[in-house]
Protein backbone atom coordinates (compact mmCIF):
# COMPACT_ATOMS: atom_id res chain seq x y z
CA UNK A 1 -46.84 -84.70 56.59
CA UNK A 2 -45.86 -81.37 57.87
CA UNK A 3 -41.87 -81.95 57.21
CA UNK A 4 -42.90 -83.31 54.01
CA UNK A 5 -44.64 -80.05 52.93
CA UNK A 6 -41.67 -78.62 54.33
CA UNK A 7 -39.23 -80.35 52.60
CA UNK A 8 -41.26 -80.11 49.06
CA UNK A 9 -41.53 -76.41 49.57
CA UNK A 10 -37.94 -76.30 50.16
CA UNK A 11 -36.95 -78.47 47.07
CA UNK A 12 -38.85 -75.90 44.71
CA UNK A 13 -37.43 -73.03 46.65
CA UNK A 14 -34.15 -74.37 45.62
CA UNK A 15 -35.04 -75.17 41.91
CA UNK A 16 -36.17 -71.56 41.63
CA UNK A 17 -32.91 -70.27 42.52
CA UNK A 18 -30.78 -72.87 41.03
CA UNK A 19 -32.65 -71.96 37.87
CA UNK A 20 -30.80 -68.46 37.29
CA UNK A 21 -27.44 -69.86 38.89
CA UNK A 22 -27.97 -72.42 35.81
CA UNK A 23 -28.43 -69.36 33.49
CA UNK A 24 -25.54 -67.66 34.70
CA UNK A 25 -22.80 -70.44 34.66
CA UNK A 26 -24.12 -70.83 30.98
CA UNK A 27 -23.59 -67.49 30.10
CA UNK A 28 -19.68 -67.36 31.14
CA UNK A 29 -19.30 -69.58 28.35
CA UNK A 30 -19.54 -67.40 25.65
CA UNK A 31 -17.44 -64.79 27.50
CA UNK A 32 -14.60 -67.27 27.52
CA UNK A 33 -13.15 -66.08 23.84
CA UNK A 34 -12.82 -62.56 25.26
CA UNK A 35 -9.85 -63.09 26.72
CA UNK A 36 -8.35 -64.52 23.62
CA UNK A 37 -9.84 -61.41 21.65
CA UNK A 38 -8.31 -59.05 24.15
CA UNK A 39 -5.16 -60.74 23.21
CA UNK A 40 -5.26 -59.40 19.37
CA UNK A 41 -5.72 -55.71 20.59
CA UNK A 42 -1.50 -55.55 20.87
CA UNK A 43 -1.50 -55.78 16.98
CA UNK A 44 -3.61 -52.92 16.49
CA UNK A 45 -0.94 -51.08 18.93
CA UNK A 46 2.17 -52.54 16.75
CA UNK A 47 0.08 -51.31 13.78
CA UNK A 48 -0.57 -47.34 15.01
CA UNK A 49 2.49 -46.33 14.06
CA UNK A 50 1.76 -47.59 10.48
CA UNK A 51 -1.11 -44.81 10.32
CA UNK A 52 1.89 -42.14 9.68
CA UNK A 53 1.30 -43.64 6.26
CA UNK A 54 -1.64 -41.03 6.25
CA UNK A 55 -0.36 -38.52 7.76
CA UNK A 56 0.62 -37.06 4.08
CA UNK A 57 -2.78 -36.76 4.00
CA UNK A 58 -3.06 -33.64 5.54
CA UNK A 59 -0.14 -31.54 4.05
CA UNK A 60 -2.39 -32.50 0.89
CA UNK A 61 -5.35 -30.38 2.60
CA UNK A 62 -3.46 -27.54 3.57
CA UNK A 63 -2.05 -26.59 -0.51
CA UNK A 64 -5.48 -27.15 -1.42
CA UNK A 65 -7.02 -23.46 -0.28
CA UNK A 66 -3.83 -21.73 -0.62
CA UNK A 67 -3.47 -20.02 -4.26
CA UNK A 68 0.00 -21.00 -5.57
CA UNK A 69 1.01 -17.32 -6.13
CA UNK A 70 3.99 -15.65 -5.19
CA UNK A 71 3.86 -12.12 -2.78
CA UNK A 72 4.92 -9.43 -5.23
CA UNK A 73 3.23 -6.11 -4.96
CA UNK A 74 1.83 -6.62 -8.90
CA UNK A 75 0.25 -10.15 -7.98
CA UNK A 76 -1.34 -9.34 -4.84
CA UNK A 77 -2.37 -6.12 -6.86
CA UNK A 78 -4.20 -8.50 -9.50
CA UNK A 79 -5.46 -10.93 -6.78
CA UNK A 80 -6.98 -8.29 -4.51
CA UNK A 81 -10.30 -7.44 -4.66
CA UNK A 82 -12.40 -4.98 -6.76
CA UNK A 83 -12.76 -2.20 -4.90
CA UNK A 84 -9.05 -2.51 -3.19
CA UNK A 85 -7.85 -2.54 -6.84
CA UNK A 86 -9.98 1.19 -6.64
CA UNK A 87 -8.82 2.16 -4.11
CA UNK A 88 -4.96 1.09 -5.27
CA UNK A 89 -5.28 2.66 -8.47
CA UNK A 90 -6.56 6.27 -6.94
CA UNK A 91 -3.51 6.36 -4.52
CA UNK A 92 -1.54 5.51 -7.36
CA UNK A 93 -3.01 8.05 -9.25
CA UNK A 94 -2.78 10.65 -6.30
CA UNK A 95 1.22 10.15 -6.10
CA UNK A 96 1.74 10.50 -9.54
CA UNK A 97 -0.12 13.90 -9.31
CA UNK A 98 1.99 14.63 -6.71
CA UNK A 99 5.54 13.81 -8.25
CA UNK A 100 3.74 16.44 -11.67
CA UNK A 101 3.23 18.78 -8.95
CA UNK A 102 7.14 18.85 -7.48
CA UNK A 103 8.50 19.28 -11.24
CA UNK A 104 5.97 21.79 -12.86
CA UNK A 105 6.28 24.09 -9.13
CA UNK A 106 9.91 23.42 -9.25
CA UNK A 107 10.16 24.55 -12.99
CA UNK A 108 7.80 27.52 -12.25
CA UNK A 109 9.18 29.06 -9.08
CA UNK A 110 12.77 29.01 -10.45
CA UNK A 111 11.90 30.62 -13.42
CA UNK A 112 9.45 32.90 -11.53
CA UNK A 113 12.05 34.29 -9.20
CA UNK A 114 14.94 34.48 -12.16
CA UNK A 115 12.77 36.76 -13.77
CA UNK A 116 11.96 38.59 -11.22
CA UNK A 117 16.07 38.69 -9.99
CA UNK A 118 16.77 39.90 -13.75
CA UNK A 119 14.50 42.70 -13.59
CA UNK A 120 15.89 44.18 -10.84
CA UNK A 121 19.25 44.29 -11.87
CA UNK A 122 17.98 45.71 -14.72
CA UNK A 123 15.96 48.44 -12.89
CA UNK A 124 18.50 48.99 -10.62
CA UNK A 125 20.57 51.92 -12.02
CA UNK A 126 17.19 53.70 -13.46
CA UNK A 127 15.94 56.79 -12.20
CA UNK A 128 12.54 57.43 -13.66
CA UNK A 129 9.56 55.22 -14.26
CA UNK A 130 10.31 56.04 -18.39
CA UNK A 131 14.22 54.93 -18.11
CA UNK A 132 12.72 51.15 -15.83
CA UNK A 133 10.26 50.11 -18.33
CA UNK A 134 12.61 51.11 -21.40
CA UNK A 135 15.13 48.84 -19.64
CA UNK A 136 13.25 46.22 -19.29
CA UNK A 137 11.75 46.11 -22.80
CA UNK A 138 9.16 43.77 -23.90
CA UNK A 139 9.98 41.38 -21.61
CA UNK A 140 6.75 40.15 -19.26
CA UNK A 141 6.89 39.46 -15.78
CA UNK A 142 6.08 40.59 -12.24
CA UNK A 143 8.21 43.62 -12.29
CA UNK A 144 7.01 45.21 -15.41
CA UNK A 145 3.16 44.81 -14.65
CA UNK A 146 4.41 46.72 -11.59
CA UNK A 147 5.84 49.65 -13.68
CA UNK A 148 3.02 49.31 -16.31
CA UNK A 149 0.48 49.85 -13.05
CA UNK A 150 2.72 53.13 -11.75
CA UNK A 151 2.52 54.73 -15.18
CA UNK A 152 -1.01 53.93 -16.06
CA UNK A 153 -1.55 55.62 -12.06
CA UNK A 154 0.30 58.61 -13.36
CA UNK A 155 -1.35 59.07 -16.45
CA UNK A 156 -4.48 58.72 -14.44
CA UNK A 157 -4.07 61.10 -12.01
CA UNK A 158 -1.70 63.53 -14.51
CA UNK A 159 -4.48 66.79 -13.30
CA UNK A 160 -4.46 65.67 -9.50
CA UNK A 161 -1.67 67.69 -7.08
CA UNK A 162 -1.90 65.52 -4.30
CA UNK A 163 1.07 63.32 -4.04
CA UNK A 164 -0.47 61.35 -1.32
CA UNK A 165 -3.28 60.38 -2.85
CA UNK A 166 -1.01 59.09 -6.29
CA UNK A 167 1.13 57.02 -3.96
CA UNK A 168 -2.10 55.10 -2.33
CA UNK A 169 -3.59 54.58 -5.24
CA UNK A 170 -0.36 53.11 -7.14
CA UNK A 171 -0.37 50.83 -3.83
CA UNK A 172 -3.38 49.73 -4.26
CA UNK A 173 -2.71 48.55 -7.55
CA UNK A 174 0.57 47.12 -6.11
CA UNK A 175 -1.70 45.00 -3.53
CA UNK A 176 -3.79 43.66 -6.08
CA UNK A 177 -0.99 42.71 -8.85
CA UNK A 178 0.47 40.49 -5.07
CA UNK A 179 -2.76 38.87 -4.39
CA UNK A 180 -2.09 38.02 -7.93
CA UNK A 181 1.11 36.81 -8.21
CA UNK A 182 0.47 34.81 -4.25
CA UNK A 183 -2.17 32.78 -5.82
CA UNK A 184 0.00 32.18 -8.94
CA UNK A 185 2.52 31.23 -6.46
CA UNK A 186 0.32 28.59 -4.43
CA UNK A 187 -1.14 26.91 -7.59
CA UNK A 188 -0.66 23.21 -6.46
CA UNK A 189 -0.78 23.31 -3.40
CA UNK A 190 -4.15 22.79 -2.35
CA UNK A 191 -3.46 19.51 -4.47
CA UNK A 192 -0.59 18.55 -2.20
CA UNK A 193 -2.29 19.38 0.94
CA UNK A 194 -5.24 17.39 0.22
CA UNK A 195 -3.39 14.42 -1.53
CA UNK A 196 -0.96 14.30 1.84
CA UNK A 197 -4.07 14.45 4.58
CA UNK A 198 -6.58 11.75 3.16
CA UNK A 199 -4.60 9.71 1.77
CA UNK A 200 -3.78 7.67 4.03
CA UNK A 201 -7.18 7.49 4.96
CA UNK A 202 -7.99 5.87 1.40
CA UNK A 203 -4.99 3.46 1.80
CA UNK A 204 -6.58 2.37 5.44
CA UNK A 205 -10.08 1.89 3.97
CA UNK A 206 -8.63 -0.63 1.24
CA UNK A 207 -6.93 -2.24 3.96
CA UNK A 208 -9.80 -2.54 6.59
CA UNK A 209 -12.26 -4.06 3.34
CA UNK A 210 -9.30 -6.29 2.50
CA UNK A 211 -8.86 -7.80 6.10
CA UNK A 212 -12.87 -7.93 6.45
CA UNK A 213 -12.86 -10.23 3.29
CA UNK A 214 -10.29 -11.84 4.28
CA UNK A 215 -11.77 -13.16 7.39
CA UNK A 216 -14.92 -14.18 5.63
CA UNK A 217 -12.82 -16.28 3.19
CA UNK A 218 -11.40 -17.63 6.19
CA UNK A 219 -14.91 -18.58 7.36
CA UNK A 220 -15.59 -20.29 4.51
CA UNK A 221 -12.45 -22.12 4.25
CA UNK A 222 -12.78 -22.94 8.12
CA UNK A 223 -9.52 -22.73 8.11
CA UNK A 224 -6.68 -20.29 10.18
CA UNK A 225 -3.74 -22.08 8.32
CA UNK A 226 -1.42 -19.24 8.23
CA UNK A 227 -0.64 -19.91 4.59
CA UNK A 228 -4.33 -19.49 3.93
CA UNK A 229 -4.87 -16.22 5.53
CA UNK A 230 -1.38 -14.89 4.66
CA UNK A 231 -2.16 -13.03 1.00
CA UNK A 232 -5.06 -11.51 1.74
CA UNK A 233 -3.84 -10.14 4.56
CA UNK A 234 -0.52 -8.56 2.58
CA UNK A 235 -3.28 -7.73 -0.08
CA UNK A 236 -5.18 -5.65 2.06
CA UNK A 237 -1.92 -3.96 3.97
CA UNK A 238 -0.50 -3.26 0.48
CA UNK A 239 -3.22 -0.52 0.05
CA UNK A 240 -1.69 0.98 3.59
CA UNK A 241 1.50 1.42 2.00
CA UNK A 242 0.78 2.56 -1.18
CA UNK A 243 -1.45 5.38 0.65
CA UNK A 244 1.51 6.27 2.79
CA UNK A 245 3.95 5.98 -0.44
CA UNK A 246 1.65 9.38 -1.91
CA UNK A 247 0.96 11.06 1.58
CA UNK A 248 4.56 11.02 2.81
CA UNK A 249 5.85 13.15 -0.68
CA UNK A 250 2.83 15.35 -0.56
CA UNK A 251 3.66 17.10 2.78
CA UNK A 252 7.15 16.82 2.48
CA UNK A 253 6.75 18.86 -1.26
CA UNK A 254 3.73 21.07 0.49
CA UNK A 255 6.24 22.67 3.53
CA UNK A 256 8.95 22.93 0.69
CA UNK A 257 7.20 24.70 -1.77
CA UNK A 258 5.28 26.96 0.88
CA UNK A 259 9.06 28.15 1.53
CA UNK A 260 9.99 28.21 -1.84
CA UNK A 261 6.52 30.52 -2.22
CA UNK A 262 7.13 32.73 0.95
CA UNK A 263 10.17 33.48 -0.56
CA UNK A 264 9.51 34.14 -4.27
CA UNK A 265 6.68 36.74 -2.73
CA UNK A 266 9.38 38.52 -0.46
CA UNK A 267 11.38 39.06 -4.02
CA UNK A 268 7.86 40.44 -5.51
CA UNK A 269 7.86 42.38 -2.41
CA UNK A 270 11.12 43.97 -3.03
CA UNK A 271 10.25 44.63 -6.49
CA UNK A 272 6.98 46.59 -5.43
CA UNK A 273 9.56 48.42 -3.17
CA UNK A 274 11.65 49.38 -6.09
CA UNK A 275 8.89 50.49 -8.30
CA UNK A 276 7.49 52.67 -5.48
CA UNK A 277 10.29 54.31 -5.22
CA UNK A 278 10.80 55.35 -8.81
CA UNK A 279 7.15 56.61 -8.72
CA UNK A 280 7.58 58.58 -5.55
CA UNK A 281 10.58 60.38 -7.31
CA UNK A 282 9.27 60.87 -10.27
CA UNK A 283 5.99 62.63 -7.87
CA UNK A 284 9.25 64.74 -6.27
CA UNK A 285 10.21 65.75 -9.78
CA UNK A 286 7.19 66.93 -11.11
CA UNK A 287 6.48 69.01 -7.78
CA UNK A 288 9.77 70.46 -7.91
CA UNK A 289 9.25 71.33 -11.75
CA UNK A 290 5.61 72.75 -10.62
CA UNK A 291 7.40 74.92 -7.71
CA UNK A 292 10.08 76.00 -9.97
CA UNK A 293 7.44 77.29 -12.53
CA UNK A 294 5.50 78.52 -9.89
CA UNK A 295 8.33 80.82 -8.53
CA UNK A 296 8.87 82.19 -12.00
C-alpha cells in the first residue's frame, strides 16, 4: 500500500509539472512565423533609401519663415522695425545737418576772412582813423565796426587828457566786438560736436533693439536657420552704420572748421592791431597839437 501511495503521489507530481511543459511546447507554436516575419525586415532596408523621396520636404520648411526679400539698405530700411526706422531716420537726419553745416561754414568763413583781407589792404596806407573809415566806405564788416568803435571812443572821451585811459577803453571795446565775431565764428559747431559724439550711440541703440527682436522672432520661429536670422540681423547692424556714416563727417568737419575759426580770429586779431594803431597815433597827434599850443 505504501509504494502505491508512493507511486500515486508521484504520478500527480508528474502531471503537475508536465502540465506547464504542455503549456510551453504549445506556445512555441505561434512563435514559429517570427522567423519568417524577421525575414521581410530586409525590404524595409532596400526601401530606406526610397525615403530621400521626402527629403524635399524639408528645403520646403526652411523658405517658409524666410521673407523672400533681397538685402539692400532701402528694403531692410522698410522691413525693420518701428522704432529702428526712428532711429534710422534721426541719423539720417543728423548727417544731412551735418553736410548743411560744411557748406554754409565753408561759404561763411571764406567770405568772412576775404572781407576782412580786403579791408586791410585797404587800411593799409591810411594814417588817421578819418582817412581808414573813408577808405573803406560803406562797406560792413569786422574791420569797420573796429574803426566805428575807435572813433565813437574818441568822440567819447574828446575832454579827457589821459591817453592811457583812451587806449583801454578803445580795447575794451575791441575785446567785446572779438567775443563777438568768435561766437559768429563757432556758429555750428556745437551742432557738429554733438552730432559726431552720440551718434553713434543712436546707431548702436537701433542695432541692440534690432538684434533683441531678432532673437525673439527666432524664438518663435524655433528656428537658427541662418537664412532666417540673417535680415534682421543686417537690419539691426544697418542702424550701426548709418550712425557711423553721420559721426565720422561731423568730427572730421568739427577739427577742420575749429582751424578754419582759429585762423579767421588771428586775421580779426590783426585787424584790431591795425586799428589800434591808427588810434594810438591819432592820441600822439592830438598831444603833440595840445603841446604845440601849449608852448605858444
Amino acid at each position: 500500500m505504501t509504494k502505491f501511495r508512493f507511486c500515486a503521489v508521484l504520478l500527480l507530481a508528474l502531471a503537475v509539472l508536465a502540465v506547464p511543459l504542455l503549456a510551453r511546447a504549445q506556445t512555441p507554436a505561434p512563435q514559429a512565423p517570427q522567423p519568417v516575419a524577421t525575414q521581410p525586415a530586409p525590404p524595409p532596408a532596400i526601401a530606406a533609401p526610397a525615403q530621400p523621396a521626402a527629403a524635399p520636404e524639408t528645403p520646403r520648411e526652411v523658405p517658409a519663415p524666410r521673407v523672400p526679400r533681397d538685402l539692400s539698405p532701402w528694403s531692410m530700411f522698410l522691413s525693420a522695425d518701428i522704432l529702428v526706422k526712428a532711429v534710422m531716420v534721426s541719423l539720417a537726419f543728423a548727417s544731412l545737418v551735418t553736410w548743411t553745416i560744411l557748406l554754409g561754414k565753408t561759404l561763411q568763413l571764406f567770405i568772412a576772412r576775404r572781407r576782412v583781407n580786403l579791408a586791410l589792404a585797404r587800411i593799409a596806407k591810411a594814417r588817421t582813423l578819418a582817412e581808414a573809415h573813408l577808405a573803406l566806405g560803406p562797406s560792413r564788416n569786422v574791420v569797420s565796426t573796429l574803426l566805428a568803435a575807435a572813433i565813437a571812443e574818441l568822440r567819447v572821451s574828446g575832454d579827457v587828457l589821459a591817453e592811457t585811459g583812451i587806449k583801454e577803453r578803445a580795447e575794451s571795446r575791441f575785446a567785446e566786438i572779438l567775443r563777438a565775431e568768435q561766437r559768429v565764428a563757432r556758429t555750428g559747431m556745437g551742432m557738429l560736436a554733438t552730432i559726431g559724439s552720440t551718434s553713434p550711440f543712436v546707431g548702436l541703440f537701433g542695432t541692440v533693439w534690432g538684434i533683441m527682436n531678432s532673437f525673439i522672432g527666432i524664438s518663435k520661429a524655433q528656428t537658427t536657420n541662418l537664412a532666417v536670422v540673417a535680415p534682421g540681423i543686417a537690419e539691426a547692424l544697418l542702424a550701426t552704420a548709418i550712425g557711423l556714416v553721420a559721426a565720422i563727417p561731423a568730427v572730421i568737419f568739427y577739427n577742420h572748421f575749429a582751424r578754419g575759426s582759429r585762423s579767421y580770429l588771428e586775421l580779426v586779431g590783426r585787424a584790431s592791431g591795425a586799428v589800434g594803431r591808427l588810434l594810438s597815433r591819432d592820441l600822439d597827434r592830438a598831444n603833440s597839437g595840445m603841446l604845440s599850443r601849449a608852448a605858444e
